[in-house]
Protein backbone atom coordinates (compact mmCIF):
# COMPACT_ATOMS: atom_id res chain seq x y z
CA UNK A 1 7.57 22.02 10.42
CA UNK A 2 5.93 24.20 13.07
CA UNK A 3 4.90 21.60 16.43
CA UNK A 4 1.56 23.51 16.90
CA UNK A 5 0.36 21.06 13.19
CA UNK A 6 -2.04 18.22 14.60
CA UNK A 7 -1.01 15.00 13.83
CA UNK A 8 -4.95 14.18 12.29
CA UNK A 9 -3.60 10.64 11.32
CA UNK A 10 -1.04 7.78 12.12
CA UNK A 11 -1.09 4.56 9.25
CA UNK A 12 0.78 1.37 8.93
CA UNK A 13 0.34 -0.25 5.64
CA UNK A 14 0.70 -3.73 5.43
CA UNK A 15 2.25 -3.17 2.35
CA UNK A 16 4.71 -0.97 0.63
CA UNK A 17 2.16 -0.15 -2.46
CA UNK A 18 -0.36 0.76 -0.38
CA UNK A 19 1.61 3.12 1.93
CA UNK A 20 2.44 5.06 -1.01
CA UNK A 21 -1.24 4.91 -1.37
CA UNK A 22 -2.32 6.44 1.53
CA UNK A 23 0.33 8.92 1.57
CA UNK A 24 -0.99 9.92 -2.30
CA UNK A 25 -5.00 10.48 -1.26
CA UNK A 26 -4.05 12.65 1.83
CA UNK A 27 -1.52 14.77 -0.39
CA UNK A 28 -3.89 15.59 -3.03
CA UNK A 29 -6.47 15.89 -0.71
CA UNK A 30 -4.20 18.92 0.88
CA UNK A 31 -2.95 17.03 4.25
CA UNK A 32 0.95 17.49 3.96
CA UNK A 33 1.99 13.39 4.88
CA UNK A 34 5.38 11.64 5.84
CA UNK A 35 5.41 7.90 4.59
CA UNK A 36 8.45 6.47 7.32
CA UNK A 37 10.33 2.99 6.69
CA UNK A 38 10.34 2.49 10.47
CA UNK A 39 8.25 3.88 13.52
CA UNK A 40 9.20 7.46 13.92
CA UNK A 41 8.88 9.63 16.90
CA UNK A 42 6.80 12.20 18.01
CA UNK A 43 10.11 14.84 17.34
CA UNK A 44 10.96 13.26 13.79
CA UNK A 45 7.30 13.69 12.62
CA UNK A 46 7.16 17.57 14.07
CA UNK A 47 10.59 18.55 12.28
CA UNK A 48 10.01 16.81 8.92
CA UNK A 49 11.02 19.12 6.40
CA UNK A 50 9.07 18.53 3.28
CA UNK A 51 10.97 19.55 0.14
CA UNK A 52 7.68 19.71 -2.15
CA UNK A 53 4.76 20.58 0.07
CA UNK A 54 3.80 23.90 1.51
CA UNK A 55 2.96 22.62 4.67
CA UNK A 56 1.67 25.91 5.76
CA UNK A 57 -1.12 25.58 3.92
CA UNK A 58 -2.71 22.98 6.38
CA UNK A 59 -3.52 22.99 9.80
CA UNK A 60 -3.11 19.34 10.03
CA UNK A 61 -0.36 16.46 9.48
CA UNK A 62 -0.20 12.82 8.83
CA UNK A 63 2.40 10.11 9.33
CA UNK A 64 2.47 6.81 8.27
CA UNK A 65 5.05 3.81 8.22
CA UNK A 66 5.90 1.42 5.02
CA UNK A 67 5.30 -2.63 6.44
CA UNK A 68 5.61 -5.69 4.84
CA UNK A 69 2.83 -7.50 7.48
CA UNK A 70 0.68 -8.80 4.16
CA UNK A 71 3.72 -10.78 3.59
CA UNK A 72 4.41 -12.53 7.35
CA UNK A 73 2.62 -15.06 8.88
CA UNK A 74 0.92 -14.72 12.39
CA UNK A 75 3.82 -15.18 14.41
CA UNK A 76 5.94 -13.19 12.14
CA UNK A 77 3.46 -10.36 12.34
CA UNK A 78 2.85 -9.75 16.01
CA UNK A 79 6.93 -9.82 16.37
CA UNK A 80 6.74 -7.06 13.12
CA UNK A 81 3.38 -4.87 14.68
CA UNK A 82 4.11 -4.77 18.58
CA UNK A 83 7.13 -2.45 18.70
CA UNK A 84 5.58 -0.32 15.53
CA UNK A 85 2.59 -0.06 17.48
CA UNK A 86 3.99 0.74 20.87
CA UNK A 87 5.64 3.83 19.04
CA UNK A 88 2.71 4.70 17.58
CA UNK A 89 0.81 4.73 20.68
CA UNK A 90 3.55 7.53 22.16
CA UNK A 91 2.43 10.05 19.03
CA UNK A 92 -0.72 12.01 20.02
CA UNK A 93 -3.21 12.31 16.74
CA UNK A 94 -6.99 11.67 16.29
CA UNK A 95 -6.81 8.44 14.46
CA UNK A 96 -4.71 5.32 13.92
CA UNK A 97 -4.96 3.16 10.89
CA UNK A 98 -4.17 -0.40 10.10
CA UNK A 99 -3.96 -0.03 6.16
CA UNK A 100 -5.14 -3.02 4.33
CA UNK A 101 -5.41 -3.54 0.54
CA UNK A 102 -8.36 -2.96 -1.03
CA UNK A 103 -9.18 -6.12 -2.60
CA UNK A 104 -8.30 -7.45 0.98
CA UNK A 105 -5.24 -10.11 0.56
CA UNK A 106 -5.15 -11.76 3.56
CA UNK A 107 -5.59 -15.73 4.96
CA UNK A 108 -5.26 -17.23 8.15
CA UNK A 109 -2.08 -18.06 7.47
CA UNK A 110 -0.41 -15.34 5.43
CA UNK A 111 -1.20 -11.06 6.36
CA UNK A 112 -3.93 -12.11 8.96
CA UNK A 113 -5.88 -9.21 9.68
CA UNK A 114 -7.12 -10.31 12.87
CA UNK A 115 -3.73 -10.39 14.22
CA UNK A 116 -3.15 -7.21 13.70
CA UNK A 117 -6.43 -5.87 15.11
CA UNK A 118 -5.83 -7.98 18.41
CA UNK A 119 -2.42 -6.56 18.57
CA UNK A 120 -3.10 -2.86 17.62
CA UNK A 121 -6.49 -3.46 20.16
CA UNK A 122 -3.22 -3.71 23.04
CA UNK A 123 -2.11 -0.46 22.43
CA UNK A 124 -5.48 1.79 21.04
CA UNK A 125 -8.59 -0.08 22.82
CA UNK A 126 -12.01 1.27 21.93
CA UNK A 127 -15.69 0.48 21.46
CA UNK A 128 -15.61 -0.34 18.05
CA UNK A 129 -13.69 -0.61 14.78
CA UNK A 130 -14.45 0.98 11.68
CA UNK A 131 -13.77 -0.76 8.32
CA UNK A 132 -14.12 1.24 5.58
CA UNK A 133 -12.83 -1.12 1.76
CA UNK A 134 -14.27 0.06 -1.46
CA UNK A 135 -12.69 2.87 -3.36
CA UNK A 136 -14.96 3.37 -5.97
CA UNK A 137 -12.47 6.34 -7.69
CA UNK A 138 -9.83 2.99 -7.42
CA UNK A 139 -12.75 0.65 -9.08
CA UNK A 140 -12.87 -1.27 -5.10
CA UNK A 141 -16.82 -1.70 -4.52
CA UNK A 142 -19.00 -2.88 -1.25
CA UNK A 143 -22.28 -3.62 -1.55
CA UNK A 144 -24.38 -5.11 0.46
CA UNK A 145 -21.01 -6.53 2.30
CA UNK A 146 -19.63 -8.40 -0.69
CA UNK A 147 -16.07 -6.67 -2.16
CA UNK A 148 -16.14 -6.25 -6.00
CA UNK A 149 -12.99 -5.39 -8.32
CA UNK A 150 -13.31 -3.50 -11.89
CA UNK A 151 -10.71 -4.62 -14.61
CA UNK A 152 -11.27 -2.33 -17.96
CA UNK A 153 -15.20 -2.28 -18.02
CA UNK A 154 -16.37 -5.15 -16.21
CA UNK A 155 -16.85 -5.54 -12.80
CA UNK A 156 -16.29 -8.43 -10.94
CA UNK A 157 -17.55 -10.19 -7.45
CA UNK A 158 -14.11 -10.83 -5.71
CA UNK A 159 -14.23 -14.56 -5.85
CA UNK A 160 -14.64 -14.83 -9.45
CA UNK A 161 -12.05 -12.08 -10.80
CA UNK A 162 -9.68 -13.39 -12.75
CA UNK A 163 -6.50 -12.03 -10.84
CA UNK A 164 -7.11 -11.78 -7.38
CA UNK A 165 -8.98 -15.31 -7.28
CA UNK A 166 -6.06 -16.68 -8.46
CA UNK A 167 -3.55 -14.77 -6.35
CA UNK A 168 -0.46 -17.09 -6.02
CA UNK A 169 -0.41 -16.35 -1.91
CA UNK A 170 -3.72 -15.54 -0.81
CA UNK A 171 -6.48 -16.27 -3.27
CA UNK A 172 -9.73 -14.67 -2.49
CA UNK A 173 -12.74 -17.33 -2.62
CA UNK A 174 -15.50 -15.76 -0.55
CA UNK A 175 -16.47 -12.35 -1.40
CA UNK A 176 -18.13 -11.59 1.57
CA UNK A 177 -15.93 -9.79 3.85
CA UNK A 178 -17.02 -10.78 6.79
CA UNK A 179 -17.37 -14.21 6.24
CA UNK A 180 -13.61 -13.66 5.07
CA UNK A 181 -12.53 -11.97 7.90
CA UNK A 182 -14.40 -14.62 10.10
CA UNK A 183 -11.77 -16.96 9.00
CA UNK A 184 -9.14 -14.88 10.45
CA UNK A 185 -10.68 -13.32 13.78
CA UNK A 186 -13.57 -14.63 16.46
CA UNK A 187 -15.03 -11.19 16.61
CA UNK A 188 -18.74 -9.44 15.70
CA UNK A 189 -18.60 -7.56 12.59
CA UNK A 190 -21.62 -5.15 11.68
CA UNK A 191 -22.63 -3.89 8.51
CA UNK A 192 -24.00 -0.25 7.78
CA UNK A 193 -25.19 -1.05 4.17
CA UNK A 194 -26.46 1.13 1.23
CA UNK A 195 -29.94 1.48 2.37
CA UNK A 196 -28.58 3.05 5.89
CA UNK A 197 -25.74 5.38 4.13
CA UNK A 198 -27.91 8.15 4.25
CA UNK A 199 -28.84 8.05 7.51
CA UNK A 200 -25.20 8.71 8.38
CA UNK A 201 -23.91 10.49 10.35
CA UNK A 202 -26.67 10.11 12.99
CA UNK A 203 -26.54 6.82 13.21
CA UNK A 204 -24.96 6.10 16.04
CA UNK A 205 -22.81 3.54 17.03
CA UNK A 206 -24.94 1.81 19.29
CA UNK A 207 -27.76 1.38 16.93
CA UNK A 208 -25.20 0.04 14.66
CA UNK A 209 -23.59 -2.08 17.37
CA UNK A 210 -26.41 -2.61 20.27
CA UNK A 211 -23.37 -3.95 22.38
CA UNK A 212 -21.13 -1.16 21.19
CA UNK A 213 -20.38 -0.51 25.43
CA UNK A 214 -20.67 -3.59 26.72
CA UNK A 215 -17.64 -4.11 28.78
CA UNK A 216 -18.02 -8.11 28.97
CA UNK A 217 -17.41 -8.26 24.93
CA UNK A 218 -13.61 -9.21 24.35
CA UNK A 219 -12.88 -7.89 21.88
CA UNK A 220 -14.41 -4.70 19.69
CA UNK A 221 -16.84 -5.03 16.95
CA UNK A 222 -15.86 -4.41 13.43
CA UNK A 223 -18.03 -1.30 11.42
CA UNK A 224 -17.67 -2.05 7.89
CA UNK A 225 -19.46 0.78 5.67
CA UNK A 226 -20.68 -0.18 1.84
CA UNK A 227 -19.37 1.95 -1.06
CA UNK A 228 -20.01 1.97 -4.21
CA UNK A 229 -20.21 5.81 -5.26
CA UNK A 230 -17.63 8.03 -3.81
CA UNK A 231 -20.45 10.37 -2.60
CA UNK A 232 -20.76 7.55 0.34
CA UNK A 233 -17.37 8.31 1.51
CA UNK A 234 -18.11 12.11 2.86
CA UNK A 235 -20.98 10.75 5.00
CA UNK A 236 -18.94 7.94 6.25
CA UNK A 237 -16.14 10.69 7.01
CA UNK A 238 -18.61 13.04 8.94
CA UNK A 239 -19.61 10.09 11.01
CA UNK A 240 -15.82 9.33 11.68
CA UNK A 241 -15.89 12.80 13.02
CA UNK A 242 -18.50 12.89 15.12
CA UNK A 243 -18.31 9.96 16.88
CA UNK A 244 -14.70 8.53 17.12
CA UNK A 245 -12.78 8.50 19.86
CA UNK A 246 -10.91 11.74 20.44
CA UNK A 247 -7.24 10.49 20.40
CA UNK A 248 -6.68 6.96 18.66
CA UNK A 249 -8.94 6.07 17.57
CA UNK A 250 -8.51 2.55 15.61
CA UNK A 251 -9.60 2.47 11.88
CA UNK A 252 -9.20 -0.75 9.62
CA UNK A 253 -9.55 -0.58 5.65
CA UNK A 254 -8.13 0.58 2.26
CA UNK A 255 -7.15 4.04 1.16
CA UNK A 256 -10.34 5.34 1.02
CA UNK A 257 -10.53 5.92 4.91
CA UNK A 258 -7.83 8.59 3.61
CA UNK A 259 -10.52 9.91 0.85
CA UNK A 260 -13.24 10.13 3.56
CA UNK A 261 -11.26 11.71 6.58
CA UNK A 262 -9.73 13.83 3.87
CA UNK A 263 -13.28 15.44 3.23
CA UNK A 264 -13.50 16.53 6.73
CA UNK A 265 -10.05 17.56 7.39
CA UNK A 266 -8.31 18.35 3.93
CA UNK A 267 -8.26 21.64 1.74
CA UNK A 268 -10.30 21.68 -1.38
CA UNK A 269 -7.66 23.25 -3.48
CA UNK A 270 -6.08 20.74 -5.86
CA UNK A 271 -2.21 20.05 -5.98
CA UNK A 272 -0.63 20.22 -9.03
CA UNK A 273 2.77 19.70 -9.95
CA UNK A 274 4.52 19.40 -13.29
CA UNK A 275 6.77 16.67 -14.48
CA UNK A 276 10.17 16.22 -15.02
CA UNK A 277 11.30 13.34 -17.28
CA UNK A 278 14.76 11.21 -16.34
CA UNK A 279 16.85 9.10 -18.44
CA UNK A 280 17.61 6.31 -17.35
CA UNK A 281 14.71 5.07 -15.04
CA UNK A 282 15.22 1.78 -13.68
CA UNK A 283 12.13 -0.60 -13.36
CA UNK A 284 12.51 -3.41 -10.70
CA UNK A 285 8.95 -5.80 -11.54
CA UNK A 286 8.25 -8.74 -9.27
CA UNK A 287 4.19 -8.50 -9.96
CA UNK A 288 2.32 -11.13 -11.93
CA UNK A 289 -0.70 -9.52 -12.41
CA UNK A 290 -1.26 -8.93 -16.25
CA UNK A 291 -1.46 -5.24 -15.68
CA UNK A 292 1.95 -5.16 -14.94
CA UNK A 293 3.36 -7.40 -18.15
CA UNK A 294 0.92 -5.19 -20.17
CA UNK A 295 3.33 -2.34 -18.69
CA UNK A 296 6.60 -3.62 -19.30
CA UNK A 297 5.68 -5.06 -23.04
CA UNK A 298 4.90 -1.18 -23.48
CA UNK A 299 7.90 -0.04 -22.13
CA UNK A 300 9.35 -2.50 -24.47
CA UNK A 301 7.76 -0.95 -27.37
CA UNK A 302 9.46 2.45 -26.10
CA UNK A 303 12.57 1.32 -25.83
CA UNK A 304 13.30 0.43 -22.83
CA UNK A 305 15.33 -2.84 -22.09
CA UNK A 306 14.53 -5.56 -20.65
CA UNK A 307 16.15 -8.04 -18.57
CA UNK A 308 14.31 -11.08 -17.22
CA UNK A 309 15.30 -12.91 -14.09
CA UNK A 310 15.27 -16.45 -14.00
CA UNK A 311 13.35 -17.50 -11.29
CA UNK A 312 14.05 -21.31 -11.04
CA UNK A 313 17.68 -19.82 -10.21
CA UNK A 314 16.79 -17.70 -6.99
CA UNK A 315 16.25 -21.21 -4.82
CA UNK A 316 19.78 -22.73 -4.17
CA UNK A 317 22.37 -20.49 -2.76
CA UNK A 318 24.96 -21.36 -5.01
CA UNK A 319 22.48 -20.31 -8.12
CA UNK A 320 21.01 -17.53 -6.83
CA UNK A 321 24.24 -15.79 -6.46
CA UNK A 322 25.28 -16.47 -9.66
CA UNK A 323 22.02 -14.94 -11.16
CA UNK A 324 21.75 -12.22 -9.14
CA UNK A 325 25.43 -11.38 -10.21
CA UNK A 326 24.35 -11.94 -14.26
CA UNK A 327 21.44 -9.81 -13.72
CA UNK A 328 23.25 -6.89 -11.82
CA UNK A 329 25.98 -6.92 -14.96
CA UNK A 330 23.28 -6.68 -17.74
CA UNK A 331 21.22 -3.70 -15.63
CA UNK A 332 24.68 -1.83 -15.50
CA UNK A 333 25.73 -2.13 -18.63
CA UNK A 334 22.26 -0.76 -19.67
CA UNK A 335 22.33 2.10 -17.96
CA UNK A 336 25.62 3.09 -18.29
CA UNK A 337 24.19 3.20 -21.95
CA UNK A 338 21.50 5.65 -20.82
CA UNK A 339 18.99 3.65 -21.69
CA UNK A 340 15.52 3.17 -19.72
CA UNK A 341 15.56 -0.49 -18.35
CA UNK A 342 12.97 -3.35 -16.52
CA UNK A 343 14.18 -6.16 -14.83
CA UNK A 344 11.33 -8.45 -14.68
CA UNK A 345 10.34 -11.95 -12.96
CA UNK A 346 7.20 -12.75 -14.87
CA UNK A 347 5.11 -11.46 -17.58
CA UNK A 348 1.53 -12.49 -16.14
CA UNK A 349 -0.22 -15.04 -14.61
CA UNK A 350 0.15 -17.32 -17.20
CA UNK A 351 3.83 -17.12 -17.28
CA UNK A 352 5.69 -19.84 -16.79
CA UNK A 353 7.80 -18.44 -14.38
CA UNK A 354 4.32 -18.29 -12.20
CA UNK A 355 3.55 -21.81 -12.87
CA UNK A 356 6.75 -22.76 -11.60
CA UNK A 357 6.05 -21.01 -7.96
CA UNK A 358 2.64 -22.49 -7.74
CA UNK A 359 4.19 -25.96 -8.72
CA UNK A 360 7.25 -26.07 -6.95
CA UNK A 361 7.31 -27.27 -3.20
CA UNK A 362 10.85 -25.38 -3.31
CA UNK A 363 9.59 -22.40 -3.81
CA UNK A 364 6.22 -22.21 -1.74
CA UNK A 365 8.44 -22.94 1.26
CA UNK A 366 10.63 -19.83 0.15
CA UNK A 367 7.07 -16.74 -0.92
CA UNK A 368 9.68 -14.26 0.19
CA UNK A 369 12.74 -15.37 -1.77
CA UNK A 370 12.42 -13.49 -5.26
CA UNK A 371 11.01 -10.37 -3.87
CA UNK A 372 14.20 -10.47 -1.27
CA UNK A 373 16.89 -11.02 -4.81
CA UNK A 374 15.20 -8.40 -6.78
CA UNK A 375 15.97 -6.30 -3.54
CA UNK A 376 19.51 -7.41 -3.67
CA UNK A 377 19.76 -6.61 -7.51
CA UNK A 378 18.88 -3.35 -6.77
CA UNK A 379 20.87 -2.98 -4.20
CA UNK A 380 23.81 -3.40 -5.45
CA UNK A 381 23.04 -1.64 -8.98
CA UNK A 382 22.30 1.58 -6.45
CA UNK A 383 25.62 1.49 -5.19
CA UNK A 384 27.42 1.08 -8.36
CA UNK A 385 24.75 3.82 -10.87
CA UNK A 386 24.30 6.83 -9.68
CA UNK A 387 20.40 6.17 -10.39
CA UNK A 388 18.24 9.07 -10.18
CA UNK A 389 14.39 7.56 -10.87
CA UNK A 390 13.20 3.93 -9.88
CA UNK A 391 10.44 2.38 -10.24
CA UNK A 392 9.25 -0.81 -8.36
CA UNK A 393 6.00 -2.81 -8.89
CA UNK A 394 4.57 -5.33 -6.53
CA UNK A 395 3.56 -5.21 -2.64
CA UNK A 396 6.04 -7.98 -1.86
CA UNK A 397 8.72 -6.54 -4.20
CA UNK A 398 8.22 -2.79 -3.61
CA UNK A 399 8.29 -3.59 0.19
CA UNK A 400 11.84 -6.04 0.37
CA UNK A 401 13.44 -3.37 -2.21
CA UNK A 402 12.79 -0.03 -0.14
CA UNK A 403 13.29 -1.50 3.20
CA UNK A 404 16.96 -2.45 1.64
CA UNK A 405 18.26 0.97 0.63
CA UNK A 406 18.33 2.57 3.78
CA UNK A 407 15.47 5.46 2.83
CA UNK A 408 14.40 7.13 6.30
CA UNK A 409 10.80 8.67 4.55
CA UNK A 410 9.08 9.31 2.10
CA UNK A 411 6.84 12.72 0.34
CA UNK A 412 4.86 12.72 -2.37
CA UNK A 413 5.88 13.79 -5.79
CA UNK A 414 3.50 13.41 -8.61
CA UNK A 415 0.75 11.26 -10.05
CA UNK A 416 1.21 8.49 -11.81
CA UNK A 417 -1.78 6.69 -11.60
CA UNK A 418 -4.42 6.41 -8.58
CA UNK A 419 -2.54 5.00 -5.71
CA UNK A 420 0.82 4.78 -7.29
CA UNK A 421 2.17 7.94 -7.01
CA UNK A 422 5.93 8.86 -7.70
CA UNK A 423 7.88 9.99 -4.25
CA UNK A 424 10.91 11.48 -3.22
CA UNK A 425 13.05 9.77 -0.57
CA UNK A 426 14.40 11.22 2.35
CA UNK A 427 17.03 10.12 4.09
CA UNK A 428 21.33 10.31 4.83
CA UNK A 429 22.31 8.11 2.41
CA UNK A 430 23.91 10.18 -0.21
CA UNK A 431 22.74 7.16 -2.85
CA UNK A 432 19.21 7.29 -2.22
CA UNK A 433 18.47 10.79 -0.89
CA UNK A 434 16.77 12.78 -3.50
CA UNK A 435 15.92 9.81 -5.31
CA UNK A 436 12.38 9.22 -6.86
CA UNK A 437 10.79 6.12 -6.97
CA UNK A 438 7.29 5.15 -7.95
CA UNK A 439 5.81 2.78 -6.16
CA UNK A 440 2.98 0.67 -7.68
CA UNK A 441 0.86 -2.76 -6.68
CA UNK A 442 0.39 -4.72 -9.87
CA UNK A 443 -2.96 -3.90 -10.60
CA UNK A 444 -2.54 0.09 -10.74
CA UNK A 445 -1.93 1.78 -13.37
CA UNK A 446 -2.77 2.22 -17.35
CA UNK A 447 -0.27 0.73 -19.84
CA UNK A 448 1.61 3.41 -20.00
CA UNK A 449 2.49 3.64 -16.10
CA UNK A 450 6.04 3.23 -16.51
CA UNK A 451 6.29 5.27 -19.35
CA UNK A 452 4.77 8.03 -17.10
CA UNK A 453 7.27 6.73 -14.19
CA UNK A 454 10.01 8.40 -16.54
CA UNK A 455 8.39 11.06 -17.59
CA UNK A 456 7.94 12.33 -13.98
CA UNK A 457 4.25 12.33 -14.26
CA UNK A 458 0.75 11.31 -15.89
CA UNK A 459 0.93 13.19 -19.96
CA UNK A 460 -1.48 13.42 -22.73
């Protein structure tokens, strides 16, 4: 890659999912993007050689690194975001952003956001924040500052859909987000709401903040912009452009910051690519959502096999060991058949695998435990199949599974479904270099997602 590319955009996803996210919007929007496992430097992002992506086509780059912060509590996550942030701070681009999921999982006590802010605020200080959620093209709304989630053809208020209110680690029960946030950071939040989107982009900031440069206020004042037609997210990127801060400037929100910077700075030309199908894919599944078992009962119907982990078994040493060793024999032996395989740890919130982990004092002192054996499974099934497509769904689980099998970076591949795109690693490890793996949070995706995982692509 040529060093005279400006680096438009820096990320850090909180989660695994919704790197791959980010990384998929500024692709298909034309920005040639690097999804890293660990802070890169200023040298690794300028020499990136992308295998699939013309990068001559753009004038611009973007780099982003793969975290598991959703996951850590606060302590956890200032030890996990100052370093990552201090290397971020030594890569010149326009703007940094802390990538969040868009139906906001987060508590005071698990994937705080305002950590993160006061830690990232350390390293790329400014007059205000902007926070930018709903994706309408990913059925995330915000009107009138309360978040709303589509399942099928209804649309729900946050606090009353029926998965993410009942989120085993960090139920949502206020859709307002910024009386949600409030609970996590002692900082003004403003709110530019549908009646002011078209006034955008003169609005300035200090009509939208009056104390936008007042020195004496601690800490910066959150922006957060309503959305609920993607026609609001061009405006929001033209303001973006015109009055952010020239070099780092901090941005908070979900993947459609991407969609609206991409408007400014990304080619209209669409990227197409065709697919390739490979037999076997292996599916590694630690979400609950229903999506997800929908997904694997198709897969079942396909053909593929499927193994199911036995959660209970994951919280003893002794146990776990034993079932991550039973588990690891039944995936080989299906693949060595050639056959397409998922190895599961719930089918839905009503499982009663699920039930277990809400029930179980055991396990609620131990949220990272099963997402951190399905990462061993696959592990050691990489080392012993010479595995060629994988496929991993769940923040938690994607996150613990990549960050084992020593990947350097990620490109984009193909579409699979919005914001759960299919990658190619990158990397010296001779096991995992070259290797695709779709990357999905349990909510994305049609029925058919992992049938389109092997396939190589979305098909008719």
């Amino acid at each position: 890659m040529k060093e005279d590319k400006e680096i438009i955009l820096g990320f850090y996803g909180d989660d695994f999912t919704g790197s791959s996210d980010v990384m998929e919007v500024l692709s298909l929007m034309g920005i040639p993007t690097i999804l890293f496992l660990k802070a890169p430097t200023k040298t690794e992002v300028a020499n990136f050689n992308f295998k699939y992506f013309d990068s001559s086509q753009s004038d611009y780059i973007a780099y982003g690194i793969a975290g598991v912060a959703r996951s850590l509590d606060p302590t956890s996550m200032a030890a996990e975001l100052n370093p990552v942030f201090k290397q971020m701070s030594e890569i010149p681009s326009r703007y940094i952003h802390y990538k969040i999921c868009s139906t906001l999982d987060s508590s005071p006590e698990i994937g705080n956001i305002g950590v993160a802010m006061k830690v990232a605020e350390k390293y790329f200080p400014g007059r205000f924040i902007p926070l930018v959620l709903g994706f309408p093209y990913l059925n995330r709304f915000v009107a009138f500052g309360h978040l709303f989630a589509k399942i099928g053809t209804t649309t729900y208020r946050l606090d009353r859909h029926p998965v993410m209110s009942r989120h085993p680690t960090t139920p949502m029960n206020e859709s307002d987000v910024r009386l949600h946030l409030a609970k996590q950071m002692d900082r003004r939040m403003e709110l530019v709401d549908l009646l002011q989107i078209g006034e955008l982009p003169s609005l300035s900031p200090e009509q939208i903040c009056p104390k936008a440069n007042d020195k004496q206020e601690i800490e910066s004042p959150l922006i957060l912009f309503d959305t609920t037609d993607n026609s609001h997210l061009l405006p929001i990127g033209k303001w973006l452009d015109t009055h952010s801060r020239k070099r780092h400037q901090l941005l908070l929100g979900s993947s459609a910051m991407e969609y609206a910077l991409g408007k400014i700075y990304g080619a209209e030309k669409a990227l197409s690519r065709p697919t390739v199908p490979v037999t076997p894919t292996l599916v590694v599944a630690g979400s609950c959502a229903q999506s997800t078992a929908d997904q694997i009962l198709h897969a079942e119907k396909l053909g593929f096999t499927l193994i199911r982990i036995q959660v209970g078994e994951l919280f003893s040493e002794e146990s776990r060991v034993n079932e991550i060793n039973r588990v690891v024999r039944l995936g080989l032996e299906a693949l060595n058949l050639n056959l397409n395989t998922v190895i599961y740890s719930a089918l839905g919130p009503e499982d009663d695998q699920v039930k277990f982990i809400l029930s179980s004092s055991v396990a609620r002192s131990q949220p990272t435990q099963i997402a951190a054996s399905q990462a061993e499974i696959t592990r050691q099934i990489i080392d012993l199949f010479p595995l060629k497509r994988l496929a991993t769904a769940g923040g938690d689980t994607s996150g613990y599974i990549l960050k084992s099998l020593d990947i350097q970076a990620f490109e984009f591949v193909n579409v699979l479904a919005p914001g759960a795109p299919l990658c190619l690693a990158h990397g010296k490890n001779p096991k995992t270099a070259g290797m695709e793996i779709a990357i999905k949070g349990g909510q994305n995706g049609t029925v058919r997602y992992f049938e389109f995982a092997q396939l190589g692509g979305m098909v008719a």
